[in-house]
N, C-alpha and C. Protein backbone atom coordinates (compact mmCIF):
# COMPACT_ATOMS: atom_id res chain seq x y z
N UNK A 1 3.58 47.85 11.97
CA UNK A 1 3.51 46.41 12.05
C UNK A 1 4.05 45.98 13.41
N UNK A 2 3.33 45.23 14.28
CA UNK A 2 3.45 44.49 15.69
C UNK A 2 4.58 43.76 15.51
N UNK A 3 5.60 43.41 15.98
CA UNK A 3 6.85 42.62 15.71
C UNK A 3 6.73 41.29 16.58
N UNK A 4 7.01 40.51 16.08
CA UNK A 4 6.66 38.91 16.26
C UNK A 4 7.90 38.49 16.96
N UNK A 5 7.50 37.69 17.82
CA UNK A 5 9.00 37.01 18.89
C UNK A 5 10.02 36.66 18.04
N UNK A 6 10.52 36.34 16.95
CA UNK A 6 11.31 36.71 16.15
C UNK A 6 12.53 37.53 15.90
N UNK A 7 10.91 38.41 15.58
CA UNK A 7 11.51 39.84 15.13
C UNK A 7 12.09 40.79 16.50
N UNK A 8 11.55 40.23 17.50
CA UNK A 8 11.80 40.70 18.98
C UNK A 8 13.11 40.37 19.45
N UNK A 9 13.38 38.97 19.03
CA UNK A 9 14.53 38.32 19.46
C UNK A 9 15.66 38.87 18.89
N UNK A 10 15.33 39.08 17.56
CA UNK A 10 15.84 40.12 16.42
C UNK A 10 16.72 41.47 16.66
N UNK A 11 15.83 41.89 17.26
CA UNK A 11 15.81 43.36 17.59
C UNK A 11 17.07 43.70 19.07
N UNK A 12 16.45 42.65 20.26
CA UNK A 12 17.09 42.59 21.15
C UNK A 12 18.46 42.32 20.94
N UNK A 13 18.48 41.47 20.35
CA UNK A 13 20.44 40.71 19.94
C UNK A 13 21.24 41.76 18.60
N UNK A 14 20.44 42.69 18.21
CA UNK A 14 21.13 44.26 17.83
C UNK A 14 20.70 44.90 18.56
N UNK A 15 20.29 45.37 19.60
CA UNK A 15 20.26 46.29 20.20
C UNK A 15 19.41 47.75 19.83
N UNK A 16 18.31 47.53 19.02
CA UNK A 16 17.15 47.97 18.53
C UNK A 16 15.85 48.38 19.53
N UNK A 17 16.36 47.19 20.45
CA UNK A 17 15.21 47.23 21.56
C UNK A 17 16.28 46.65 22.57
N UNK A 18 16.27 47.45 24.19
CA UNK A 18 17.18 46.97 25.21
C UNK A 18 16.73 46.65 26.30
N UNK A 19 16.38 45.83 26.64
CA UNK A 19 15.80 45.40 28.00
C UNK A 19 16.73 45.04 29.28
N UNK A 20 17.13 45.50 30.28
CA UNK A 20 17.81 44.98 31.39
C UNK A 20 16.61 45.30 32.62
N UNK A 21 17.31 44.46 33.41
CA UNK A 21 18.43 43.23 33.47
C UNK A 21 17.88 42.49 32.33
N UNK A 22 18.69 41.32 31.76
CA UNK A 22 18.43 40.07 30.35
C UNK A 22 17.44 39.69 31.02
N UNK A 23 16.07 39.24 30.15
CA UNK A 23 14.91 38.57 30.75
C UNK A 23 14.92 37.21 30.46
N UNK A 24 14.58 36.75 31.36
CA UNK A 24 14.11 34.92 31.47
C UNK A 24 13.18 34.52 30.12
N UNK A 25 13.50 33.10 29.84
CA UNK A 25 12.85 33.52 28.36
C UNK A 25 11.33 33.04 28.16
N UNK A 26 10.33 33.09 29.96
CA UNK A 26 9.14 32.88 29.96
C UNK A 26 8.79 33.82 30.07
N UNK A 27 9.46 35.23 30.03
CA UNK A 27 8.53 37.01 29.68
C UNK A 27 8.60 37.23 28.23
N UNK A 28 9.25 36.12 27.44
CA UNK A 28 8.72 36.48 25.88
C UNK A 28 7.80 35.47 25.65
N UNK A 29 6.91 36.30 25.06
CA UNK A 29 5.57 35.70 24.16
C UNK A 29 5.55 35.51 22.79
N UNK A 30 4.34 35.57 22.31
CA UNK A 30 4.55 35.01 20.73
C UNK A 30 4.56 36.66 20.10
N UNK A 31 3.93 37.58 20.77
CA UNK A 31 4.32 38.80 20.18
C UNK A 31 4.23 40.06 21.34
N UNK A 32 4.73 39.64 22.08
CA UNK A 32 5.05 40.69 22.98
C UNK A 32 6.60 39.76 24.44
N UNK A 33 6.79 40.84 25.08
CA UNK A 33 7.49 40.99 26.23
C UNK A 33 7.05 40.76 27.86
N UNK A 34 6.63 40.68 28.59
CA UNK A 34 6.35 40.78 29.94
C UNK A 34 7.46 41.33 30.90
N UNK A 35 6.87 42.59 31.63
CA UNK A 35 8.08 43.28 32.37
C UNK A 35 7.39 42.95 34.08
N UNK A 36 8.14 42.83 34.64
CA UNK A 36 7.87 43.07 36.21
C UNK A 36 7.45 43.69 37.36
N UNK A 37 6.97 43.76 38.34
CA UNK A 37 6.49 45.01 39.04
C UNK A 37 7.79 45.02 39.71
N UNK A 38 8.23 46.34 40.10
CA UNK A 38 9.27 46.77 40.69
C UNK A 38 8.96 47.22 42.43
N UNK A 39 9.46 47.50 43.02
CA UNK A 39 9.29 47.77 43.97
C UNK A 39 8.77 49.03 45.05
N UNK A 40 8.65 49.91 44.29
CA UNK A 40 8.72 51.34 44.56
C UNK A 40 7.18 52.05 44.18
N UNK A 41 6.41 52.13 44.70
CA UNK A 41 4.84 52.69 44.61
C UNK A 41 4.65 54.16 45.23
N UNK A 42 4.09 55.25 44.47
CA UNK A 42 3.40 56.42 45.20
C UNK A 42 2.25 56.70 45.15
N UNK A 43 2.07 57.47 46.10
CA UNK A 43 -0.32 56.86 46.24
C UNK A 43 -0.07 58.28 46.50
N UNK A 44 -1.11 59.29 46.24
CA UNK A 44 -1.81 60.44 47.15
C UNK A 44 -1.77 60.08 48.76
N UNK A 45 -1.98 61.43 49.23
CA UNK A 45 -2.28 61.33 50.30
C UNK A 45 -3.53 62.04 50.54
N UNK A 46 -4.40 61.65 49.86
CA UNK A 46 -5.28 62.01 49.84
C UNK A 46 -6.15 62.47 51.38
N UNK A 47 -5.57 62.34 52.53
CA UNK A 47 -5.83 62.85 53.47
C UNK A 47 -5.88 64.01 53.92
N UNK A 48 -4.37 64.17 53.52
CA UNK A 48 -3.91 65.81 53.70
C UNK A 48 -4.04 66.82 52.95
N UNK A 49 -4.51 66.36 51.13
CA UNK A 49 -4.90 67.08 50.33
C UNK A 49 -5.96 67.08 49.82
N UNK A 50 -7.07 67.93 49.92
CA UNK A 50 -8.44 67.68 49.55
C UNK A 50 -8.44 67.61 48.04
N UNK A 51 -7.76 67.97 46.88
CA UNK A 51 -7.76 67.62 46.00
C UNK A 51 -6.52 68.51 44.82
N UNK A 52 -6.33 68.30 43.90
CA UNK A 52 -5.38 68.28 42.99
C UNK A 52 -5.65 69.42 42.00
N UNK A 53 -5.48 70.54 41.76
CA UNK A 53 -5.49 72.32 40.98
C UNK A 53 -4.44 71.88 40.25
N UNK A 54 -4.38 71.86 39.02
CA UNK A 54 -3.72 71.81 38.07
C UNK A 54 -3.35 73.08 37.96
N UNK A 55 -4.11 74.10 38.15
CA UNK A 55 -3.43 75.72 37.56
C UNK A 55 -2.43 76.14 38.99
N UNK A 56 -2.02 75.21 39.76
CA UNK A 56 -1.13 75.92 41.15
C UNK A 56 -0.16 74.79 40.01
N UNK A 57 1.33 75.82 40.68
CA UNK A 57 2.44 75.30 40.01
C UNK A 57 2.88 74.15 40.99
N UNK A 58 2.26 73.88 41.59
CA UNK A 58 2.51 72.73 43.31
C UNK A 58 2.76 71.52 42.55
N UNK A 59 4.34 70.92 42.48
CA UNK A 59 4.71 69.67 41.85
C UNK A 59 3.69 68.15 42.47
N UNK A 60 3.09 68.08 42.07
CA UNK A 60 2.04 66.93 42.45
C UNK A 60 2.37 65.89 42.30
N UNK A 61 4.03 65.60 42.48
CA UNK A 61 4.92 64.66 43.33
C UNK A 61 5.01 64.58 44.41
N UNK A 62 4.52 66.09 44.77
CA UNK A 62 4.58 66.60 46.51
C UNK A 62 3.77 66.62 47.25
N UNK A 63 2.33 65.65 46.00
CA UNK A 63 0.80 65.14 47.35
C UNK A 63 0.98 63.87 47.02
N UNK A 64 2.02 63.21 46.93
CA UNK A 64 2.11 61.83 47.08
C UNK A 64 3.32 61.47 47.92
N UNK A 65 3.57 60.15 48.59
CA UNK A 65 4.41 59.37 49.26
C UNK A 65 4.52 58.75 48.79
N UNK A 66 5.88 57.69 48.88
CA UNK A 66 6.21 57.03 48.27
C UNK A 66 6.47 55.89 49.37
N UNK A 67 6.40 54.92 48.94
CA UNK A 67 6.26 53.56 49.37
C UNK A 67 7.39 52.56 49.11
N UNK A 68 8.15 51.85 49.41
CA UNK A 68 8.97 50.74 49.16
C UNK A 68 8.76 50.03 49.49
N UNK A 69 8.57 48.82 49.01
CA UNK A 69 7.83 47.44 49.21
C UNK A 69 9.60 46.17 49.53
N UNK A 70 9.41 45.81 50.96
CA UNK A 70 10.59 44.83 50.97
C UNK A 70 10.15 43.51 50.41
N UNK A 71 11.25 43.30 49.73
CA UNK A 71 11.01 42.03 49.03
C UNK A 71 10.62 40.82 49.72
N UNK A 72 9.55 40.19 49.07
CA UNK A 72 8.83 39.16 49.64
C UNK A 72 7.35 39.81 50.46
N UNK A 73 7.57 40.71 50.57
CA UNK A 73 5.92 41.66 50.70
C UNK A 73 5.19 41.73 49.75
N UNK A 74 3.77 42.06 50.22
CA UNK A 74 2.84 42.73 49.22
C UNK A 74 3.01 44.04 48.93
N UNK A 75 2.02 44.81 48.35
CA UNK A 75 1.52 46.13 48.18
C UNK A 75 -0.06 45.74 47.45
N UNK A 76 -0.89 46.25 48.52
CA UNK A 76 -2.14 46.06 48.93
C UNK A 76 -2.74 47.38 48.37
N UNK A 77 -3.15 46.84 46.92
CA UNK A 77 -4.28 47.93 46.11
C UNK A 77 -5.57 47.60 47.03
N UNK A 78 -6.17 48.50 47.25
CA UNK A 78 -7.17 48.69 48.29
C UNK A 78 -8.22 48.51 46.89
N UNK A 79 -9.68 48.37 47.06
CA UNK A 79 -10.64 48.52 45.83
C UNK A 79 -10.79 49.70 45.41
N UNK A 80 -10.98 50.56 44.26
CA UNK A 80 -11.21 51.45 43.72
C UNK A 80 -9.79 52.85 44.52
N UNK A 81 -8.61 52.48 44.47
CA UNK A 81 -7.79 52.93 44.68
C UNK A 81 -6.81 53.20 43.76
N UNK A 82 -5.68 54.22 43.71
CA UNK A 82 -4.94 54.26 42.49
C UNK A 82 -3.62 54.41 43.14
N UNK A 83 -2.48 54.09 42.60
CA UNK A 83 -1.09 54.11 42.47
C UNK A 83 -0.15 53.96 41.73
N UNK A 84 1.07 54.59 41.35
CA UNK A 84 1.76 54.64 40.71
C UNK A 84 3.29 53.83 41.36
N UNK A 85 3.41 52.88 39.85
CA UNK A 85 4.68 51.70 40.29
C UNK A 85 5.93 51.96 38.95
N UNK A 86 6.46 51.58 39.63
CA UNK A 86 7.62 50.88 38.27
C UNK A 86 7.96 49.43 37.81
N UNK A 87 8.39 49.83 36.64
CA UNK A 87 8.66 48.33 35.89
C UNK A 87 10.06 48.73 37.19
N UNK A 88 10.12 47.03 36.51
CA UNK A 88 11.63 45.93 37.22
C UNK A 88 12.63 46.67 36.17
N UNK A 89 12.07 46.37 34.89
CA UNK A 89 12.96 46.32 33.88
C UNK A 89 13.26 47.70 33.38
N UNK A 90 14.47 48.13 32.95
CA UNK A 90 14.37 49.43 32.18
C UNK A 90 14.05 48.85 30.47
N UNK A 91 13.79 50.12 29.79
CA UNK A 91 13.37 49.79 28.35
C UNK A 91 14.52 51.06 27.47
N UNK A 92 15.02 50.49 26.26
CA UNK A 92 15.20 51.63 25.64
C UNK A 92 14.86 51.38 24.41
N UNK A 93 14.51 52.05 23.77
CA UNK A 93 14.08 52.23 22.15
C UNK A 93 14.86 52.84 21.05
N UNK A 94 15.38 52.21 19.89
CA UNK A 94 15.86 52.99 18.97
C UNK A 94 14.89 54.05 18.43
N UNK A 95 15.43 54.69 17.17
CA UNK A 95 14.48 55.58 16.93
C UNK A 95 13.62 55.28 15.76
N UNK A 96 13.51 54.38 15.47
CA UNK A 96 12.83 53.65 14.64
C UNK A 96 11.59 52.57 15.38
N UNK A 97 11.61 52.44 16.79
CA UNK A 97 10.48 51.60 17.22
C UNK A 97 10.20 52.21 18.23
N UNK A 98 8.58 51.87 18.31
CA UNK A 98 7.88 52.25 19.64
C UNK A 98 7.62 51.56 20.05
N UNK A 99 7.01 51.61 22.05
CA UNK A 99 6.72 50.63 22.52
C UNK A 99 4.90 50.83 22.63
N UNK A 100 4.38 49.62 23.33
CA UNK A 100 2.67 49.78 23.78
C UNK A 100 2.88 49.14 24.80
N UNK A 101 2.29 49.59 26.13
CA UNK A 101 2.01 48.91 27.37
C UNK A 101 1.00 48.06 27.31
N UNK A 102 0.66 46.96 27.93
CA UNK A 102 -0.52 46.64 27.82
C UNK A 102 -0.59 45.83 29.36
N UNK A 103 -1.91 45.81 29.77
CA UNK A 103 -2.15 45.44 30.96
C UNK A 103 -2.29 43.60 30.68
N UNK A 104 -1.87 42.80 31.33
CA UNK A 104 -2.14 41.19 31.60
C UNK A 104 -3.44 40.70 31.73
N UNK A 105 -4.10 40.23 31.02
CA UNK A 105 -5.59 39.51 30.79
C UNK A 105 -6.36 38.76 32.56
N UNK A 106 -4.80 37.84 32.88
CA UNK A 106 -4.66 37.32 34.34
C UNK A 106 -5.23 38.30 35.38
N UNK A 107 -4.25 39.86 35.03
CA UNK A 107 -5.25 41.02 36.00
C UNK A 107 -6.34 41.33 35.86
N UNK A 108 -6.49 41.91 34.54
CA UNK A 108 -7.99 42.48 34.39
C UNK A 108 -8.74 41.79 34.39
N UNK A 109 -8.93 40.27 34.79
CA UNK A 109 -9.90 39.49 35.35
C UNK A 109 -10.19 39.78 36.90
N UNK A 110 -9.74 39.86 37.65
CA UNK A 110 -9.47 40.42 39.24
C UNK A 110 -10.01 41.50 39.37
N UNK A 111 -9.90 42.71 37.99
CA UNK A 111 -9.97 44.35 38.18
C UNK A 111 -9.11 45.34 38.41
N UNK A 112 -7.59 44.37 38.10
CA UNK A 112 -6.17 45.43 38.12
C UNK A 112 -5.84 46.17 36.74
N UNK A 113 -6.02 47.36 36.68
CA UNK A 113 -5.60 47.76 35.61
C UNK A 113 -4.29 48.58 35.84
N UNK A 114 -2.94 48.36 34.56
CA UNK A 114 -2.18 48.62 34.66
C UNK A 114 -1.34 50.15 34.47
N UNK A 115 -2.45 50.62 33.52
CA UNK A 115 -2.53 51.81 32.85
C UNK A 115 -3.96 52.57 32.40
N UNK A 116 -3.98 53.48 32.23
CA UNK A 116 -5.50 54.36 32.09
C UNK A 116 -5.40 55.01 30.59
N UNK A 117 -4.06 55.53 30.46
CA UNK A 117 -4.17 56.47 29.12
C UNK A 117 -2.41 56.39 28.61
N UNK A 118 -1.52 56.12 29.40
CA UNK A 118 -0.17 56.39 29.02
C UNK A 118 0.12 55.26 28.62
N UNK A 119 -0.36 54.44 27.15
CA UNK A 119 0.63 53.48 26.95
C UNK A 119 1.66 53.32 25.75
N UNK A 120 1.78 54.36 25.56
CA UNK A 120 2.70 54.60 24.33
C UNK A 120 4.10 54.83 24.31
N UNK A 121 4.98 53.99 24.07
CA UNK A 121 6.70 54.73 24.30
C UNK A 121 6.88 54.88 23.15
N UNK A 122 7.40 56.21 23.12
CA UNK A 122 7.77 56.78 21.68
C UNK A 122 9.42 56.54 21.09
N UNK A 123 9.41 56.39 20.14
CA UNK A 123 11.31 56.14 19.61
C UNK A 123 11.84 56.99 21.11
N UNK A 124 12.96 56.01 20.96
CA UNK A 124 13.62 56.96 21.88
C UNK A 124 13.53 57.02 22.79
N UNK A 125 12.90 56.23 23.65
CA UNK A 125 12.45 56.33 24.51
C UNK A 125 13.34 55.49 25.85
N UNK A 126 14.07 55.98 26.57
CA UNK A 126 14.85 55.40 27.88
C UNK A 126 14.23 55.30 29.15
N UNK A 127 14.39 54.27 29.92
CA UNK A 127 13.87 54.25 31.22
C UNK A 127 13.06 53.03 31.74
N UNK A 128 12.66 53.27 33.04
CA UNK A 128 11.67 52.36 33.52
C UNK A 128 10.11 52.76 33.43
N UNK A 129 9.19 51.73 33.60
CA UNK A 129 8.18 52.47 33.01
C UNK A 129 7.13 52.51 33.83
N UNK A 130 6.31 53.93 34.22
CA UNK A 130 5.80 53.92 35.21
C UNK A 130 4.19 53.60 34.78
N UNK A 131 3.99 52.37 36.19
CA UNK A 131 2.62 51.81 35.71
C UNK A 131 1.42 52.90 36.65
N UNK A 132 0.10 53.23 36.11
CA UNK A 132 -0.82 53.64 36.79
C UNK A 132 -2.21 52.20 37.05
N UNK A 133 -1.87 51.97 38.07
CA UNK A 133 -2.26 50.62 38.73
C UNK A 133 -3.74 51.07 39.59
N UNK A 134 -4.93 50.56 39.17
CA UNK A 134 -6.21 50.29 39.58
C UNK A 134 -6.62 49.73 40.12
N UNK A 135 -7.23 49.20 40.98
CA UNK A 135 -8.36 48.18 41.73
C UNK A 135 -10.16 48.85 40.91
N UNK A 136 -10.18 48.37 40.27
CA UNK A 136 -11.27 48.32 39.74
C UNK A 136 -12.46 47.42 40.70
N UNK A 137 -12.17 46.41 41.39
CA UNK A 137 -13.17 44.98 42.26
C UNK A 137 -12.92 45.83 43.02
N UNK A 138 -13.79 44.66 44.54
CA UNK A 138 -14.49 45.07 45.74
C UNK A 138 -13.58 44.57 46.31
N UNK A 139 -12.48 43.69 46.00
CA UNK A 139 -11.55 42.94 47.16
C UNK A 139 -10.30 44.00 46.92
N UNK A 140 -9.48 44.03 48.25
CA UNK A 140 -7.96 44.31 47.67
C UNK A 140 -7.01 43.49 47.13
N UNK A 141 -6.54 43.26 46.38
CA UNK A 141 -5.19 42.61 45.72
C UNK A 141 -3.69 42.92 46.14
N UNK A 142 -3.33 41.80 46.64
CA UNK A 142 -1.78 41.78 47.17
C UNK A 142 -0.92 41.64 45.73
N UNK A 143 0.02 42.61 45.47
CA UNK A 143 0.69 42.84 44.32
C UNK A 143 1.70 42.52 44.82
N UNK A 144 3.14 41.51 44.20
CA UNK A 144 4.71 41.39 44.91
C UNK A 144 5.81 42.18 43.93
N UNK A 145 6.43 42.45 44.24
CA UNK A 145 7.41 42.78 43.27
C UNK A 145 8.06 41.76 43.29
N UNK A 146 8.39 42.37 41.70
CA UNK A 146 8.87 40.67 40.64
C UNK A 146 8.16 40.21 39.72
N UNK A 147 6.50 39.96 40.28
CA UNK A 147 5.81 39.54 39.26
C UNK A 147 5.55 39.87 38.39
N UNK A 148 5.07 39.17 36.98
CA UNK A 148 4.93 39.91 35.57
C UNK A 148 3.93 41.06 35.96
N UNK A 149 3.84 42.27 35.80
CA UNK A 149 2.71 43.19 36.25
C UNK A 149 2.03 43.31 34.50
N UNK A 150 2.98 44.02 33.24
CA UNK A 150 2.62 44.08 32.13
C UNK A 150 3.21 43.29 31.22
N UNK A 151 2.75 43.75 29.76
CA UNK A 151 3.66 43.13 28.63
C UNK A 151 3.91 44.68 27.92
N UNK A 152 4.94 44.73 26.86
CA UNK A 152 5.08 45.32 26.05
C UNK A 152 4.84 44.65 24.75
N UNK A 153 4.57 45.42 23.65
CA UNK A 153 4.55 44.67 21.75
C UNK A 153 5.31 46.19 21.63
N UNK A 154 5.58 45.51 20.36
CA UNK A 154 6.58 46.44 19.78
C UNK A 154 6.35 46.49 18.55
N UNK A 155 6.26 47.94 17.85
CA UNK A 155 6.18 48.27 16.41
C UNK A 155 7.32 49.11 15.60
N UNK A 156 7.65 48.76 14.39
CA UNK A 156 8.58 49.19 13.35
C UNK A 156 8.56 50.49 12.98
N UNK A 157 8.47 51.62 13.07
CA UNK A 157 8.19 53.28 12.36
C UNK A 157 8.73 52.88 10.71
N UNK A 158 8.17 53.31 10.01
CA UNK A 158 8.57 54.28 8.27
C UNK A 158 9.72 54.24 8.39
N UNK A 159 10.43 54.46 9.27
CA UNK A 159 11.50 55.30 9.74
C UNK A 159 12.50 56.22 10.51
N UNK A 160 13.16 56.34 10.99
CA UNK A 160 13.63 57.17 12.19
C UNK A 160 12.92 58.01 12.33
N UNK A 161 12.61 58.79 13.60
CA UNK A 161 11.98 59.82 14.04
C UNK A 161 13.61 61.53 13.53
N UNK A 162 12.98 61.98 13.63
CA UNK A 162 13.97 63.48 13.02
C UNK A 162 14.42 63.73 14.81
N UNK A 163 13.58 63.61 16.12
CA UNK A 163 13.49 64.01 17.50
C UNK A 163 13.25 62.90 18.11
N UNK A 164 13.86 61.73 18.88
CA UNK A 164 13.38 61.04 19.78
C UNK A 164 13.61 60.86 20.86
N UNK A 165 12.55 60.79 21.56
CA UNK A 165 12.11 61.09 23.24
C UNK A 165 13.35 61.63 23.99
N UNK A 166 13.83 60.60 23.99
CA UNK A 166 15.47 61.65 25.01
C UNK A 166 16.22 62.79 24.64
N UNK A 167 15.59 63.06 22.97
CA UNK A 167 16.52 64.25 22.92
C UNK A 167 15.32 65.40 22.78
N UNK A 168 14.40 65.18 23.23
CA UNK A 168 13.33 66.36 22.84
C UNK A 168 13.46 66.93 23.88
N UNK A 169 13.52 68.21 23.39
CA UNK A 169 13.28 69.64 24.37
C UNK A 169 12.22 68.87 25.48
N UNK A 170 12.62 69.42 26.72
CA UNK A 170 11.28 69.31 27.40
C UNK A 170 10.61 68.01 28.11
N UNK A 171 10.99 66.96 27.00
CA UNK A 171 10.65 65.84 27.47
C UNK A 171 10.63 65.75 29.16
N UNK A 172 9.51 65.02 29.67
CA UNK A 172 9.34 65.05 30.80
C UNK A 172 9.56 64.20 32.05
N UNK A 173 9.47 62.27 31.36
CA UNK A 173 9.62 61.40 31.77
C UNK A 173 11.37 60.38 31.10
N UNK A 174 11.91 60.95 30.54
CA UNK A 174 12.99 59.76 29.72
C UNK A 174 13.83 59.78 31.01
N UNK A 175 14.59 58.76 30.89
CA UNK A 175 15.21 58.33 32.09
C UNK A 175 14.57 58.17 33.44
N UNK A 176 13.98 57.66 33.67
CA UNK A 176 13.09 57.88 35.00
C UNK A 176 13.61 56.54 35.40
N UNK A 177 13.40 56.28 37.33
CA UNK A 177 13.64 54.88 37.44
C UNK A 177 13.41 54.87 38.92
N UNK A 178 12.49 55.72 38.78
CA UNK A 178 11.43 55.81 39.86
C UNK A 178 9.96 56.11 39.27
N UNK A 179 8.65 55.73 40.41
CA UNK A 179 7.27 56.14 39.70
C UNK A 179 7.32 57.88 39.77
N UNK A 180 7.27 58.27 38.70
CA UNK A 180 6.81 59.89 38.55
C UNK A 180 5.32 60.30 38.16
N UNK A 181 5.47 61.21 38.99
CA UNK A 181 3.92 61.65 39.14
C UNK A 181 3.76 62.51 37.87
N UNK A 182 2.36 63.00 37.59
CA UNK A 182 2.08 63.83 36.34
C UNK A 182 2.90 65.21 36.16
N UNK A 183 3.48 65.38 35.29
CA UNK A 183 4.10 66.90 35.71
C UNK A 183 3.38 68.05 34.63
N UNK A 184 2.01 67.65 34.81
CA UNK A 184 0.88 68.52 33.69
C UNK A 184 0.52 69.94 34.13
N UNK A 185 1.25 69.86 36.05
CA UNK A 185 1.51 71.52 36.00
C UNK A 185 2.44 72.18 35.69
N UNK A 186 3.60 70.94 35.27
CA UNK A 186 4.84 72.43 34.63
C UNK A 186 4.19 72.81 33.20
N UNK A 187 3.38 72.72 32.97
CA UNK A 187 2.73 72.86 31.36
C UNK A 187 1.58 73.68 31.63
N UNK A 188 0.66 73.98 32.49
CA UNK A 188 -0.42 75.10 32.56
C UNK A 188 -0.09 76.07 33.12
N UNK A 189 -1.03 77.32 32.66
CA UNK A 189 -1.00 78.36 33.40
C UNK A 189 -1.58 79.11 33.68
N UNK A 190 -1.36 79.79 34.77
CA UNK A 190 -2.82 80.12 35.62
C UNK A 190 -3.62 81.54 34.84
């Protein structure tokens, strides 16, 4: 069940769901959150690397740069370009709720998409949250940090998870608070 600004407000003032820094109370909606773009972007360098082997153990953090955007700048998604950002906000999750990313209606009119496949935070889940950001259009889009980039909704579990996210073996992304790149080669093998 989707939890209703309410139940959000609910949640936040026990500490069920933790959002910092405290958000302004025009990033709550009637059933979701709005988090911020943060400042910190990594793109390929697709110059220097003709392309991306999943079966080489080569941390593919290490064909990207990273970018810092000074405040009051853009960051200029080029058209049909990709990059990886962070929320403003960190998120944490009890183990009883998950989160859903969802991209802003405002963007995907333009052709910004916020995410491709990762929008799921599982119980348990700590950190900032790294967006995979699109230019889908023919124009580039000046992105600022600060602005609402996503929303989150939030759902109730059955019940506690038995393992959640921060304490699972392995886990790959909890605590993060920078954009992290895929780490789908510490997981294959050649």
């Amino acid at each position: 069940m989707v939890l209703s600004d309410v139940d959000i407000r609910r949640y936040l003032k026990s500490g069920k769901i933790k959002i910092t820094p405290e958000l302004p109370p025009e990033q709550l909606g009637s059933c979701s959150v709005d988090f911020r773009l943060g400042n910190e972007f990594s793109v390929f360098e697709h110059s220097r690397h003709a392309f991306i082997d999943l079966k080489e153990r080569t941390a593919i953090q290490d064909l990207m740069r990273t970018i810092t955007v000074p405040a009051g700048d853009p960051f200029i998604l080029q058209p049909h370009e990709f990059a990886l950002a962070i929320t403003e906000e960190t998120l944490e999750l009890d183990d009883d709720v998950l989160g859903r990313l969802e991209g802003r209606s405002s963007l995907g009119r333009i052709g910004i998409i916020v995410h491709g496949t990762a929008g799921l935070f599982d119980p348990g889940w700590i950190g900032r949250a790294t967006l995979e950001l699109s230019n889908l259009g023919r124009m580039p889009v000046a992105l600022y940090p600060g602005m609402r980039i996503c929303s989150f909704t939030f759902e109730q579990l059955s019940s506690p998870v038995e393992v959640p996210y921060r304490k699972k073996v392995g886990n790959k992304y909890a605590g993060q608070d920078r954009p992290l790149a895929s780490k789908l080669a510490s997981e294959t093998s050649k």
